[in-house]
PDB file of N, CA and C in Angstrom:
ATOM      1  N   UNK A   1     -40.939  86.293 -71.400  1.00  0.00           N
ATOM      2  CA  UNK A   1     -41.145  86.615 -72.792  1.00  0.00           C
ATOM      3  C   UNK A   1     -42.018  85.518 -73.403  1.00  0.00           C
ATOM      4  N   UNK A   2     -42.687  85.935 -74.212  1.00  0.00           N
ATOM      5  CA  UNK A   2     -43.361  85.048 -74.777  1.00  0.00           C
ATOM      6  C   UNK A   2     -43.156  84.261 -75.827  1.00  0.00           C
ATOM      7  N   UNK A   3     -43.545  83.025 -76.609  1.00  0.00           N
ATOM      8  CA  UNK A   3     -43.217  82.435 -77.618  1.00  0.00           C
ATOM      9  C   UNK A   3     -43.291  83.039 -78.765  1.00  0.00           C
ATOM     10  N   UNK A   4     -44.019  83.947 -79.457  1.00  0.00           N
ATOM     11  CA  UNK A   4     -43.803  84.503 -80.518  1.00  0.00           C
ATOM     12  C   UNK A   4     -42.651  85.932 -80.385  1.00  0.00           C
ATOM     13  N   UNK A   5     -42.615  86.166 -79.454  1.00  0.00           N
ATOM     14  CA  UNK A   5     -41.417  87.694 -78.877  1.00  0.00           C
ATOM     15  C   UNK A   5     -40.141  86.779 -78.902  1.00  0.00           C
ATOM     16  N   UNK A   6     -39.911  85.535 -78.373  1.00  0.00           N
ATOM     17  CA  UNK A   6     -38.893  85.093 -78.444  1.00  0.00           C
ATOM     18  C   UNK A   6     -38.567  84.483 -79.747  1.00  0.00           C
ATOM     19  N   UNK A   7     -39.513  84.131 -80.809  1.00  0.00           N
ATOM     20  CA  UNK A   7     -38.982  83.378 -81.680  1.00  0.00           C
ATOM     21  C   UNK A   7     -38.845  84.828 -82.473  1.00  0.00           C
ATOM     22  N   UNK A   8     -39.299  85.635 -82.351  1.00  0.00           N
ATOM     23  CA  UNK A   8     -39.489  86.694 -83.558  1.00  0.00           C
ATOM     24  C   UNK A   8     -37.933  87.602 -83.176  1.00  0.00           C
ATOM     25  N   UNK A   9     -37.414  87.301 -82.014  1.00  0.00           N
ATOM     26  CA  UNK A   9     -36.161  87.970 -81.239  1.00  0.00           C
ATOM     27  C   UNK A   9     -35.093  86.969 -82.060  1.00  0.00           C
ATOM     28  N   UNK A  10     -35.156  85.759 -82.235  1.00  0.00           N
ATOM     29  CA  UNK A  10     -34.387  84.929 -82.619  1.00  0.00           C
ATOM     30  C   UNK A  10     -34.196  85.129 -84.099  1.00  0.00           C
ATOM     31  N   UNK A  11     -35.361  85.273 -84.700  1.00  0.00           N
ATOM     32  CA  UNK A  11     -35.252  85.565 -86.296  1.00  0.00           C
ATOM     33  C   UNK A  11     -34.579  86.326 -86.599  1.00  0.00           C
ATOM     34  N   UNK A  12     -34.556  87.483 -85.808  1.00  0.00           N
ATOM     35  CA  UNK A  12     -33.868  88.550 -85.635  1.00  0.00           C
ATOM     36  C   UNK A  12     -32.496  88.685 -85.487  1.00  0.00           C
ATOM     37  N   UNK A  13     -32.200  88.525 -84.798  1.00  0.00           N
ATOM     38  CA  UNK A  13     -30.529  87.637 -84.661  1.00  0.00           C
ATOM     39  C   UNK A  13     -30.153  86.801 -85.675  1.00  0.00           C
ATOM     40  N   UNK A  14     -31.139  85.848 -85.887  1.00  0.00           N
ATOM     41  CA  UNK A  14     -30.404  84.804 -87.464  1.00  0.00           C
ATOM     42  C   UNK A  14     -30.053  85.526 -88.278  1.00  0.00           C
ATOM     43  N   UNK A  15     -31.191  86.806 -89.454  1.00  0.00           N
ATOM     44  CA  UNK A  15     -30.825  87.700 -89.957  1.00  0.00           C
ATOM     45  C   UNK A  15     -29.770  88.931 -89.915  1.00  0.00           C
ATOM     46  N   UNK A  16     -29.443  89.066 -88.534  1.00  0.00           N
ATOM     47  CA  UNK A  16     -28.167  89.845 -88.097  1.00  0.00           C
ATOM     48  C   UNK A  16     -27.001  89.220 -88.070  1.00  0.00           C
ATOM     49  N   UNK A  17     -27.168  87.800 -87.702  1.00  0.00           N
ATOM     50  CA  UNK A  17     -25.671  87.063 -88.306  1.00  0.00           C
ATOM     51  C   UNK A  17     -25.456  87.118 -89.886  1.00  0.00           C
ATOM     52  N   UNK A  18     -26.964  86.726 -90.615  1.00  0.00           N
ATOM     53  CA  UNK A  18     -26.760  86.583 -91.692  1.00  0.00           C
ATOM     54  C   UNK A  18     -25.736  88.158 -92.099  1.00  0.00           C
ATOM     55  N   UNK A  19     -26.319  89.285 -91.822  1.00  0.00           N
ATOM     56  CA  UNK A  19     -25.841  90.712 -92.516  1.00  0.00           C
ATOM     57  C   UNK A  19     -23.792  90.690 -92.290  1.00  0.00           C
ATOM     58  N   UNK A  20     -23.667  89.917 -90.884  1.00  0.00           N
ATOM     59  CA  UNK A  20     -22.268  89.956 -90.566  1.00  0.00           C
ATOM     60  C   UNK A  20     -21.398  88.779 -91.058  1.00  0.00           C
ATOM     61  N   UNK A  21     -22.106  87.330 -91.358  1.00  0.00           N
ATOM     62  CA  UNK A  21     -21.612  87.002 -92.300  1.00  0.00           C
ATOM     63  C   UNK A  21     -21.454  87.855 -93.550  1.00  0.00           C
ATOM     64  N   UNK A  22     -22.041  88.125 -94.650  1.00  0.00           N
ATOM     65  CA  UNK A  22     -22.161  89.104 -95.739  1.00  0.00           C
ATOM     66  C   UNK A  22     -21.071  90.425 -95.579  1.00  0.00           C
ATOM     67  N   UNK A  23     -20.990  90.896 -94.281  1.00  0.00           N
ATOM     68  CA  UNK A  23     -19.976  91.972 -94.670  1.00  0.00           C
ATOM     69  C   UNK A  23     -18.705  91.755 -94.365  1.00  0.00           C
ATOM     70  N   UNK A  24     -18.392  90.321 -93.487  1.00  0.00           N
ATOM     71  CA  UNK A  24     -17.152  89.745 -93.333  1.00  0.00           C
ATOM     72  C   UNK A  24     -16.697  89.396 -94.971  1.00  0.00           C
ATOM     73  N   UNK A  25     -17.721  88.570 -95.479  1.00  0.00           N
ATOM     74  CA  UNK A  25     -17.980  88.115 -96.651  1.00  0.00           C
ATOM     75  C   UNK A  25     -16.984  89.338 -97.661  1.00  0.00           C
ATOM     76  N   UNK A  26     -17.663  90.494 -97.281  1.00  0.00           N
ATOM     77  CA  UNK A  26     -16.957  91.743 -98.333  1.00  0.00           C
ATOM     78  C   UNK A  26     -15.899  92.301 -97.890  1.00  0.00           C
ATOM     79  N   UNK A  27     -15.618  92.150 -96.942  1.00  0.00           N
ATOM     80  CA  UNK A  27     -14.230  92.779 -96.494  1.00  0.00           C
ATOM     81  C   UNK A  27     -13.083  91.911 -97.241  1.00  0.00           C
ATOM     82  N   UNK A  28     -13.278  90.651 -96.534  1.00  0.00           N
ATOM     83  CA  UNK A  28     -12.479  89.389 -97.773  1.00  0.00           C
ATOM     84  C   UNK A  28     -11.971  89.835 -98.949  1.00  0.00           C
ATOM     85  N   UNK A  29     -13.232  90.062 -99.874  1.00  0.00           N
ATOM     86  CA  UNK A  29     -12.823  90.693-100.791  1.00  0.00           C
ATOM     87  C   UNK A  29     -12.727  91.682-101.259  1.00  0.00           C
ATOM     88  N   UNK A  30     -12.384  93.135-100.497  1.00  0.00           N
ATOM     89  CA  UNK A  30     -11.939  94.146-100.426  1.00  0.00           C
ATOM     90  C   UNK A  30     -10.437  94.273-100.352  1.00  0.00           C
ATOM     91  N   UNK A  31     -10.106  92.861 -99.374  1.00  0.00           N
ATOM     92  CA  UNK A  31      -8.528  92.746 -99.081  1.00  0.00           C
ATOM     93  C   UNK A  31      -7.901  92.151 -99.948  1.00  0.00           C
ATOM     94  N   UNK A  32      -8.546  91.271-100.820  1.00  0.00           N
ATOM     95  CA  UNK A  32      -7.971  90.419-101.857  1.00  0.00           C
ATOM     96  C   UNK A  32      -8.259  91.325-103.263  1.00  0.00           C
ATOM     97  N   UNK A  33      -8.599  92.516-103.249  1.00  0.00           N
ATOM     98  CA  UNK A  33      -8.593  93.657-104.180  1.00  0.00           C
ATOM     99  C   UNK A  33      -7.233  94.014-104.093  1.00  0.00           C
ATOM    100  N   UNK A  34      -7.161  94.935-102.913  1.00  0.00           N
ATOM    101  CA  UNK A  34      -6.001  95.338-102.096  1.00  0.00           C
ATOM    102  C   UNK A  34      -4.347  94.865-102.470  1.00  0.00           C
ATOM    103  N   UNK A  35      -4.681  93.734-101.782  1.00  0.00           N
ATOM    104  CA  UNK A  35      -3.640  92.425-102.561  1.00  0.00           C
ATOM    105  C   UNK A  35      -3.388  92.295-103.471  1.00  0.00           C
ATOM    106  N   UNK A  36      -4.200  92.044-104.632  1.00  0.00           N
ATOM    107  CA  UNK A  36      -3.433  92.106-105.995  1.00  0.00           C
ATOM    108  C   UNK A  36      -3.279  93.267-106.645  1.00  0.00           C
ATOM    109  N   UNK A  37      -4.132  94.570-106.496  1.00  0.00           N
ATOM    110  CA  UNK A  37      -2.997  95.772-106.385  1.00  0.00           C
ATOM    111  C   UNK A  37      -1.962  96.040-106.078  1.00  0.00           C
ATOM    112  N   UNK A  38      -1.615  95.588-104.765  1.00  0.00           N
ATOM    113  CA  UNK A  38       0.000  95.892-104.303  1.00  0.00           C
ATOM    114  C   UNK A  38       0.469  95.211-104.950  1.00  0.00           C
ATOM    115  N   UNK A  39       0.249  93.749-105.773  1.00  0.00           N
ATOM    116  CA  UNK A  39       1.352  92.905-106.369  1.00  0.00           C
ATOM    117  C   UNK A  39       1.977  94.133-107.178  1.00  0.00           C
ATOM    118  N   UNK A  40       1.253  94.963-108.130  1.00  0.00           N
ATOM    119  CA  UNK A  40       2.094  95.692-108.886  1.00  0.00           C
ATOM    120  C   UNK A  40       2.711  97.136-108.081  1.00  0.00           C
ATOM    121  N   UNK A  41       1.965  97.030-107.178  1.00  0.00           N
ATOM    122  CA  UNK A  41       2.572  98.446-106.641  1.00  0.00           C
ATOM    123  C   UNK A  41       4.038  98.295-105.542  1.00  0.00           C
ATOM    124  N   UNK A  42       4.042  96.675-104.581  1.00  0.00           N
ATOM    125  CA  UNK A  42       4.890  96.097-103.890  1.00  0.00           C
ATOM    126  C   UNK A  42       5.079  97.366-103.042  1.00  0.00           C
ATOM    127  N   UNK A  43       4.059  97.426-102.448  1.00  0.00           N
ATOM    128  CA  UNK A  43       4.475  98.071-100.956  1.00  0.00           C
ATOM    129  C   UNK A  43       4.444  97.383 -99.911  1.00  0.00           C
ATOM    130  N   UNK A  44       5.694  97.281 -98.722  1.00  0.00           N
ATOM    131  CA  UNK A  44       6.122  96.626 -98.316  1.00  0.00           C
ATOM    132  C   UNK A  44       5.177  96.676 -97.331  1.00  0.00           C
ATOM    133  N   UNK A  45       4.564  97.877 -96.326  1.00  0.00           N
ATOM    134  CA  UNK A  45       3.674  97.236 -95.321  1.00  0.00           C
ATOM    135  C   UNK A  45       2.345  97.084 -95.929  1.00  0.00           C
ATOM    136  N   UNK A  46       2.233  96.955 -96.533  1.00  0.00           N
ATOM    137  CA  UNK A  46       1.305  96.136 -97.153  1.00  0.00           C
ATOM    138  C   UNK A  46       1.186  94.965 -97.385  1.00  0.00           C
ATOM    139  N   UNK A  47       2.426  94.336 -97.823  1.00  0.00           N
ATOM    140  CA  UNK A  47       2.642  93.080 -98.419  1.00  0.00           C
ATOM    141  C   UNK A  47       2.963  92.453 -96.816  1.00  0.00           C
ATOM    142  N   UNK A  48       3.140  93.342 -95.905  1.00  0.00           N
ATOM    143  CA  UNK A  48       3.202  92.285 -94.694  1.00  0.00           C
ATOM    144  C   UNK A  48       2.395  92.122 -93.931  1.00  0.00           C
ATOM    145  N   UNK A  49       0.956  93.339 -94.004  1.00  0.00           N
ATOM    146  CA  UNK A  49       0.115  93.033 -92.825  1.00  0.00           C
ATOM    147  C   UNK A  49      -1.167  92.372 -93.535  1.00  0.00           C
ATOM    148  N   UNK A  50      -1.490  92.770 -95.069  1.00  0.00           N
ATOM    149  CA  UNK A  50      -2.746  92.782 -95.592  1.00  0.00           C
ATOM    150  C   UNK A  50      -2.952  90.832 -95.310  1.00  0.00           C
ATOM    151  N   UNK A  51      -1.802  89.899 -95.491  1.00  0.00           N
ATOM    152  CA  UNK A  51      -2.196  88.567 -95.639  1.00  0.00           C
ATOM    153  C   UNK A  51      -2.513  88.156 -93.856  1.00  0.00           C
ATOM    154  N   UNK A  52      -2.035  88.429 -92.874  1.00  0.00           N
ATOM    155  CA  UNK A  52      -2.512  88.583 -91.563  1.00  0.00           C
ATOM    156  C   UNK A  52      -3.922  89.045 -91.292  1.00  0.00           C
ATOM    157  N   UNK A  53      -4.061  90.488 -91.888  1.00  0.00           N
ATOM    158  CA  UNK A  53      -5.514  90.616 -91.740  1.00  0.00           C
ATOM    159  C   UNK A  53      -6.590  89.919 -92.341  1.00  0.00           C
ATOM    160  N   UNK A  54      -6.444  89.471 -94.045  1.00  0.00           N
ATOM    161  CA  UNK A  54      -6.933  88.562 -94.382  1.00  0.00           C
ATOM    162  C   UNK A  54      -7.238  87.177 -93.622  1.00  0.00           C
ATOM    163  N   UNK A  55      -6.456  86.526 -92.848  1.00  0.00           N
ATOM    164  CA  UNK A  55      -6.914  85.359 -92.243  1.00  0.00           C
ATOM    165  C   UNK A  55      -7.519  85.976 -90.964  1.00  0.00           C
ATOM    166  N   UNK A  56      -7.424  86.845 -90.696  1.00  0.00           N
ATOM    167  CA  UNK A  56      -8.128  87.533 -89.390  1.00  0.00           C
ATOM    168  C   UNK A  56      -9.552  87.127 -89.554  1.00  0.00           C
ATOM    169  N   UNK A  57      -9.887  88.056 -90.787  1.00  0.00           N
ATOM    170  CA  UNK A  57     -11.100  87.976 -91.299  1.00  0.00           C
ATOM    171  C   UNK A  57     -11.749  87.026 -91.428  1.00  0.00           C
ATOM    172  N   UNK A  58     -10.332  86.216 -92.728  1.00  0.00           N
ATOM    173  CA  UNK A  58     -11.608  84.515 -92.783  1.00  0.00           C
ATOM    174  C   UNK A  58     -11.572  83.600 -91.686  1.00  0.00           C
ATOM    175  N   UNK A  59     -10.859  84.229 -90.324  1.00  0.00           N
ATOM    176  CA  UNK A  59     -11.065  83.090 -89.139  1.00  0.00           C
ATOM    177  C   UNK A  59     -12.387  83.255 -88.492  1.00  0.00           C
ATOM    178  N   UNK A  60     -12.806  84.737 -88.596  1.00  0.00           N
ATOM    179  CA  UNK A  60     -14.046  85.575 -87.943  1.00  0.00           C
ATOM    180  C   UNK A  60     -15.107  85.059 -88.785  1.00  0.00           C
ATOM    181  N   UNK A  61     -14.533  84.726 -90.420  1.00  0.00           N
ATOM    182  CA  UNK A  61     -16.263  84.587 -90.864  1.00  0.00           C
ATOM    183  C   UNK A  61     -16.192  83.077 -90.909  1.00  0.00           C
ATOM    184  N   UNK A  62     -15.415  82.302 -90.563  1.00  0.00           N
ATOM    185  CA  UNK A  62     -15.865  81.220 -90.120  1.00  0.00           C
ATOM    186  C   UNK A  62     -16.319  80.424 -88.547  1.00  0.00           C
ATOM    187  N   UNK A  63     -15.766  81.744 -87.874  1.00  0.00           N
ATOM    188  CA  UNK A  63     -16.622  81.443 -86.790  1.00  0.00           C
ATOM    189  C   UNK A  63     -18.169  81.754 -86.668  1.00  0.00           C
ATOM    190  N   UNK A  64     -18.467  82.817 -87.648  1.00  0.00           N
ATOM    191  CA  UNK A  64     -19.800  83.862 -87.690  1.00  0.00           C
ATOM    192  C   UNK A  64     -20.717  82.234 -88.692  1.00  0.00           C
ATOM    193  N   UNK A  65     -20.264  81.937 -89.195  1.00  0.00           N
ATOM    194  CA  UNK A  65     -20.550  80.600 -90.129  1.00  0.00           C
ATOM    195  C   UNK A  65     -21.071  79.443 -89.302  1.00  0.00           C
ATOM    196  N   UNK A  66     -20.453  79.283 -88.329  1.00  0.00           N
ATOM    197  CA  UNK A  66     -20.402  77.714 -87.596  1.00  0.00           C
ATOM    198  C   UNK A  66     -21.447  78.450 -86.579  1.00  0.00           C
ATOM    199  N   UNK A  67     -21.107  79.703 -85.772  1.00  0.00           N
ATOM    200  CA  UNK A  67     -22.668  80.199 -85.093  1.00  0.00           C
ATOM    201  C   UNK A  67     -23.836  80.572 -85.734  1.00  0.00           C
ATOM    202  N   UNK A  68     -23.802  81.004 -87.195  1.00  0.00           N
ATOM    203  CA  UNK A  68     -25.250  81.054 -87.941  1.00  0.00           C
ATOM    204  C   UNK A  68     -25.948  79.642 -88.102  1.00  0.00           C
ATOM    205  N   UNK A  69     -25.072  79.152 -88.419  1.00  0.00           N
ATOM    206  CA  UNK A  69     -25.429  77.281 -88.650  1.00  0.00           C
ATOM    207  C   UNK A  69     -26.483  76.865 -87.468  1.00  0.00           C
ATOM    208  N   UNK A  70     -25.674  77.123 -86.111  1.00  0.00           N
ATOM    209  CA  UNK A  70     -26.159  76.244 -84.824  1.00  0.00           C
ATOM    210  C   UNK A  70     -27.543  77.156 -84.452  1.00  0.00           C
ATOM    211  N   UNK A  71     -27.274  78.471 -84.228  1.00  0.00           N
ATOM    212  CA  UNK A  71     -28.498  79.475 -84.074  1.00  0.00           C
ATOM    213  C   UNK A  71     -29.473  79.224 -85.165  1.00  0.00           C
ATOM    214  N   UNK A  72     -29.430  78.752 -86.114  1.00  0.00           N
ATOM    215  CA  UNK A  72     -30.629  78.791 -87.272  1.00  0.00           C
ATOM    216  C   UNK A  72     -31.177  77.483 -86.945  1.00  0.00           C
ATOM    217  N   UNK A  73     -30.435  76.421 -86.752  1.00  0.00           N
ATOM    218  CA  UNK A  73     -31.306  75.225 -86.144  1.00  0.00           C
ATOM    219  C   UNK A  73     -31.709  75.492 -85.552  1.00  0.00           C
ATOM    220  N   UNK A  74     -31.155  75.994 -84.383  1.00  0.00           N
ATOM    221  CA  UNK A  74     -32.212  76.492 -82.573  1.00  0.00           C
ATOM    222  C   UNK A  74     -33.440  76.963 -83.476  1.00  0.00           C
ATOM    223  N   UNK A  75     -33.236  77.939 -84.199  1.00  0.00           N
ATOM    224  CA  UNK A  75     -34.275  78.585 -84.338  1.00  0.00           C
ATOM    225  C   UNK A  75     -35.606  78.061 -84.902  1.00  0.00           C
ATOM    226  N   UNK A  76     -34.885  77.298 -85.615  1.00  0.00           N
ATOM    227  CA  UNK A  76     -36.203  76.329 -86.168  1.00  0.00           C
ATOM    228  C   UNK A  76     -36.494  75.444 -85.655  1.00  0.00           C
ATOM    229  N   UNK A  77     -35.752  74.745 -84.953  1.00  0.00           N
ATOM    230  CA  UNK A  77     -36.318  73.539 -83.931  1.00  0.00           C
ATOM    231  C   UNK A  77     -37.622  74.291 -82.909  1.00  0.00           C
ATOM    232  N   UNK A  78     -37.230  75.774 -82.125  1.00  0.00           N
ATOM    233  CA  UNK A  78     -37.751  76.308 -81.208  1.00  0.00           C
ATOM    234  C   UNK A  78     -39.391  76.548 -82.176  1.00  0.00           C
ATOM    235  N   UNK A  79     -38.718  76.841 -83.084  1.00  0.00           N
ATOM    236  CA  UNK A  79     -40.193  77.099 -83.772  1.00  0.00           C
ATOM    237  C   UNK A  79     -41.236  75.915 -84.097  1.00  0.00           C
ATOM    238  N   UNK A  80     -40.383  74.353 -84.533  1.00  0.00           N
ATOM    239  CA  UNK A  80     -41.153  73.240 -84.535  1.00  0.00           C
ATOM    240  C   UNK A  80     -41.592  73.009 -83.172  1.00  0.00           C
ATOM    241  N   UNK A  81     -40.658  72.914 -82.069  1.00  0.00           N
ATOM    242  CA  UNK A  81     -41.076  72.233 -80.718  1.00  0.00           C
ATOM    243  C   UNK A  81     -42.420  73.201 -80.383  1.00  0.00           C
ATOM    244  N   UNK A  82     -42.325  75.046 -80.612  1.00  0.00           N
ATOM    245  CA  UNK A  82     -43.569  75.485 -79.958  1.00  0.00           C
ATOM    246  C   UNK A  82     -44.800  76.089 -80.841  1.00  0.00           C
ATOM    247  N   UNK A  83     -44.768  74.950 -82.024  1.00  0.00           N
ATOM    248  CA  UNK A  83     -45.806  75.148 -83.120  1.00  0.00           C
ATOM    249  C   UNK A  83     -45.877  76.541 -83.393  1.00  0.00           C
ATOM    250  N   UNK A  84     -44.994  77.620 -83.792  1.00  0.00           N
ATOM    251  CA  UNK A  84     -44.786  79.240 -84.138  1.00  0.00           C
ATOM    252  C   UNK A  84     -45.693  79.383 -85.223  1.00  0.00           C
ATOM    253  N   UNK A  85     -46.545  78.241 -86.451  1.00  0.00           N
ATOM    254  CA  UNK A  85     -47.173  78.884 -87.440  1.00  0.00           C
ATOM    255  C   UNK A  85     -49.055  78.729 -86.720  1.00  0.00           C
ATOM    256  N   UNK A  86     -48.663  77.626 -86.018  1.00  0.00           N
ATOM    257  CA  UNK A  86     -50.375  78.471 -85.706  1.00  0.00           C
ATOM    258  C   UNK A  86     -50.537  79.493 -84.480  1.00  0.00           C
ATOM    259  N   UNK A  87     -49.379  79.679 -83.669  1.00  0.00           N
ATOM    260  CA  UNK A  87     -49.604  80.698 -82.505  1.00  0.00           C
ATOM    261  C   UNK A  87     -49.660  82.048 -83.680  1.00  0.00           C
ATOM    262  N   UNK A  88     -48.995  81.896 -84.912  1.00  0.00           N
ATOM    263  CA  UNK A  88     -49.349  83.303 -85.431  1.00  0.00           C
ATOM    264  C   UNK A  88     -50.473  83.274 -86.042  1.00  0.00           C
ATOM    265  N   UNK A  89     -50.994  81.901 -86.665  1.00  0.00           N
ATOM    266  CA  UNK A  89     -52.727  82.047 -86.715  1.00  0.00           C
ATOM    267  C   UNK A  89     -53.462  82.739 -85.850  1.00  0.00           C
ATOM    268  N   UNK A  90     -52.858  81.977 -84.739  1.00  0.00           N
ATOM    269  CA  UNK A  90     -54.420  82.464 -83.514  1.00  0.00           C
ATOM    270  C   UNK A  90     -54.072  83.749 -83.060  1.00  0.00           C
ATOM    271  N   UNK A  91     -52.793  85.014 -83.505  1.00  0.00           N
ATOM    272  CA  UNK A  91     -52.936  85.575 -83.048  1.00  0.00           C
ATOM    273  C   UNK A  91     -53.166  86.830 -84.385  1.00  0.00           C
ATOM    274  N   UNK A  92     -53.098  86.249 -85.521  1.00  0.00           N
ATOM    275  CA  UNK A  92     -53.731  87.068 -86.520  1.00  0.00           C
ATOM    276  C   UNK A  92     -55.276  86.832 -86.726  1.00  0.00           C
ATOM    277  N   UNK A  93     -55.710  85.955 -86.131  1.00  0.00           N
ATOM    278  CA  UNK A  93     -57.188  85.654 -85.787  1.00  0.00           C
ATOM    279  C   UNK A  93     -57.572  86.403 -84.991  1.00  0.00           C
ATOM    280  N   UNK A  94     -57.390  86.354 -83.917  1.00  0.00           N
ATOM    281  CA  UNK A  94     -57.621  87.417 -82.521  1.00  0.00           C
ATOM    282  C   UNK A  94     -57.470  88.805 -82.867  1.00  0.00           C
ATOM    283  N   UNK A  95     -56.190  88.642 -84.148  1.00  0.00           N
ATOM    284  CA  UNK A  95     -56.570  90.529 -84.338  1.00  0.00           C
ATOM    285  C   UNK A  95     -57.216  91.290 -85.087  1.00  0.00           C
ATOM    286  N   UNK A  96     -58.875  89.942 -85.777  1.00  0.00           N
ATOM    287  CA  UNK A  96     -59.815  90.521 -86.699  1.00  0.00           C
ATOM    288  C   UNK A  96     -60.428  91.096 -85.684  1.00  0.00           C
TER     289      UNK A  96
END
């Protein structure tokens, strides 16, 4: 693969963590909707699984967190170490 297929594969992925951070992000607070609804409604399996699934969640989006972190450096390091803004010069040059 080549250097711009691979970095442009990588961007790609950063932005796809980003979307799964974001909908972990909303589930969170879908459940913490949930949650303080039942306070008034006090349904019982509710009140016992919703705080379980809740940390489910925020254990997942902090793992999705600590791998967006490390993958977004890669990504930009890969892009400093193989100069990615002029290989897309020379290859938006090449495609006058």
């Amino acid at each position: 693969m080549d250097k711009l297929k691979k970095f442009g594969l990588m961007e790609k992925i950063v932005h796809e963590l980003e979307d799964l951070k974001n909908s972990q992000q909303a589930i969170i607070t879908k459940l913490a909707k949930i949650e303080v609804d039942n306070i008034e409604l006090g349904d019982k399996r509710l009140e016992k699984d919703l705080p379980e699934m809740h940390q489910r969640v925020a254990d997942n989006l902090d793992t999705i967190a600590a791998i967006l972190e490390d993958f977004a450096s890669q990504t930009e390091s890969y892009s400093d170490k193989n100069n990615i803004a002029a290989l897309r010069e020379q290859e938006a040059i090449d495609k006058l």
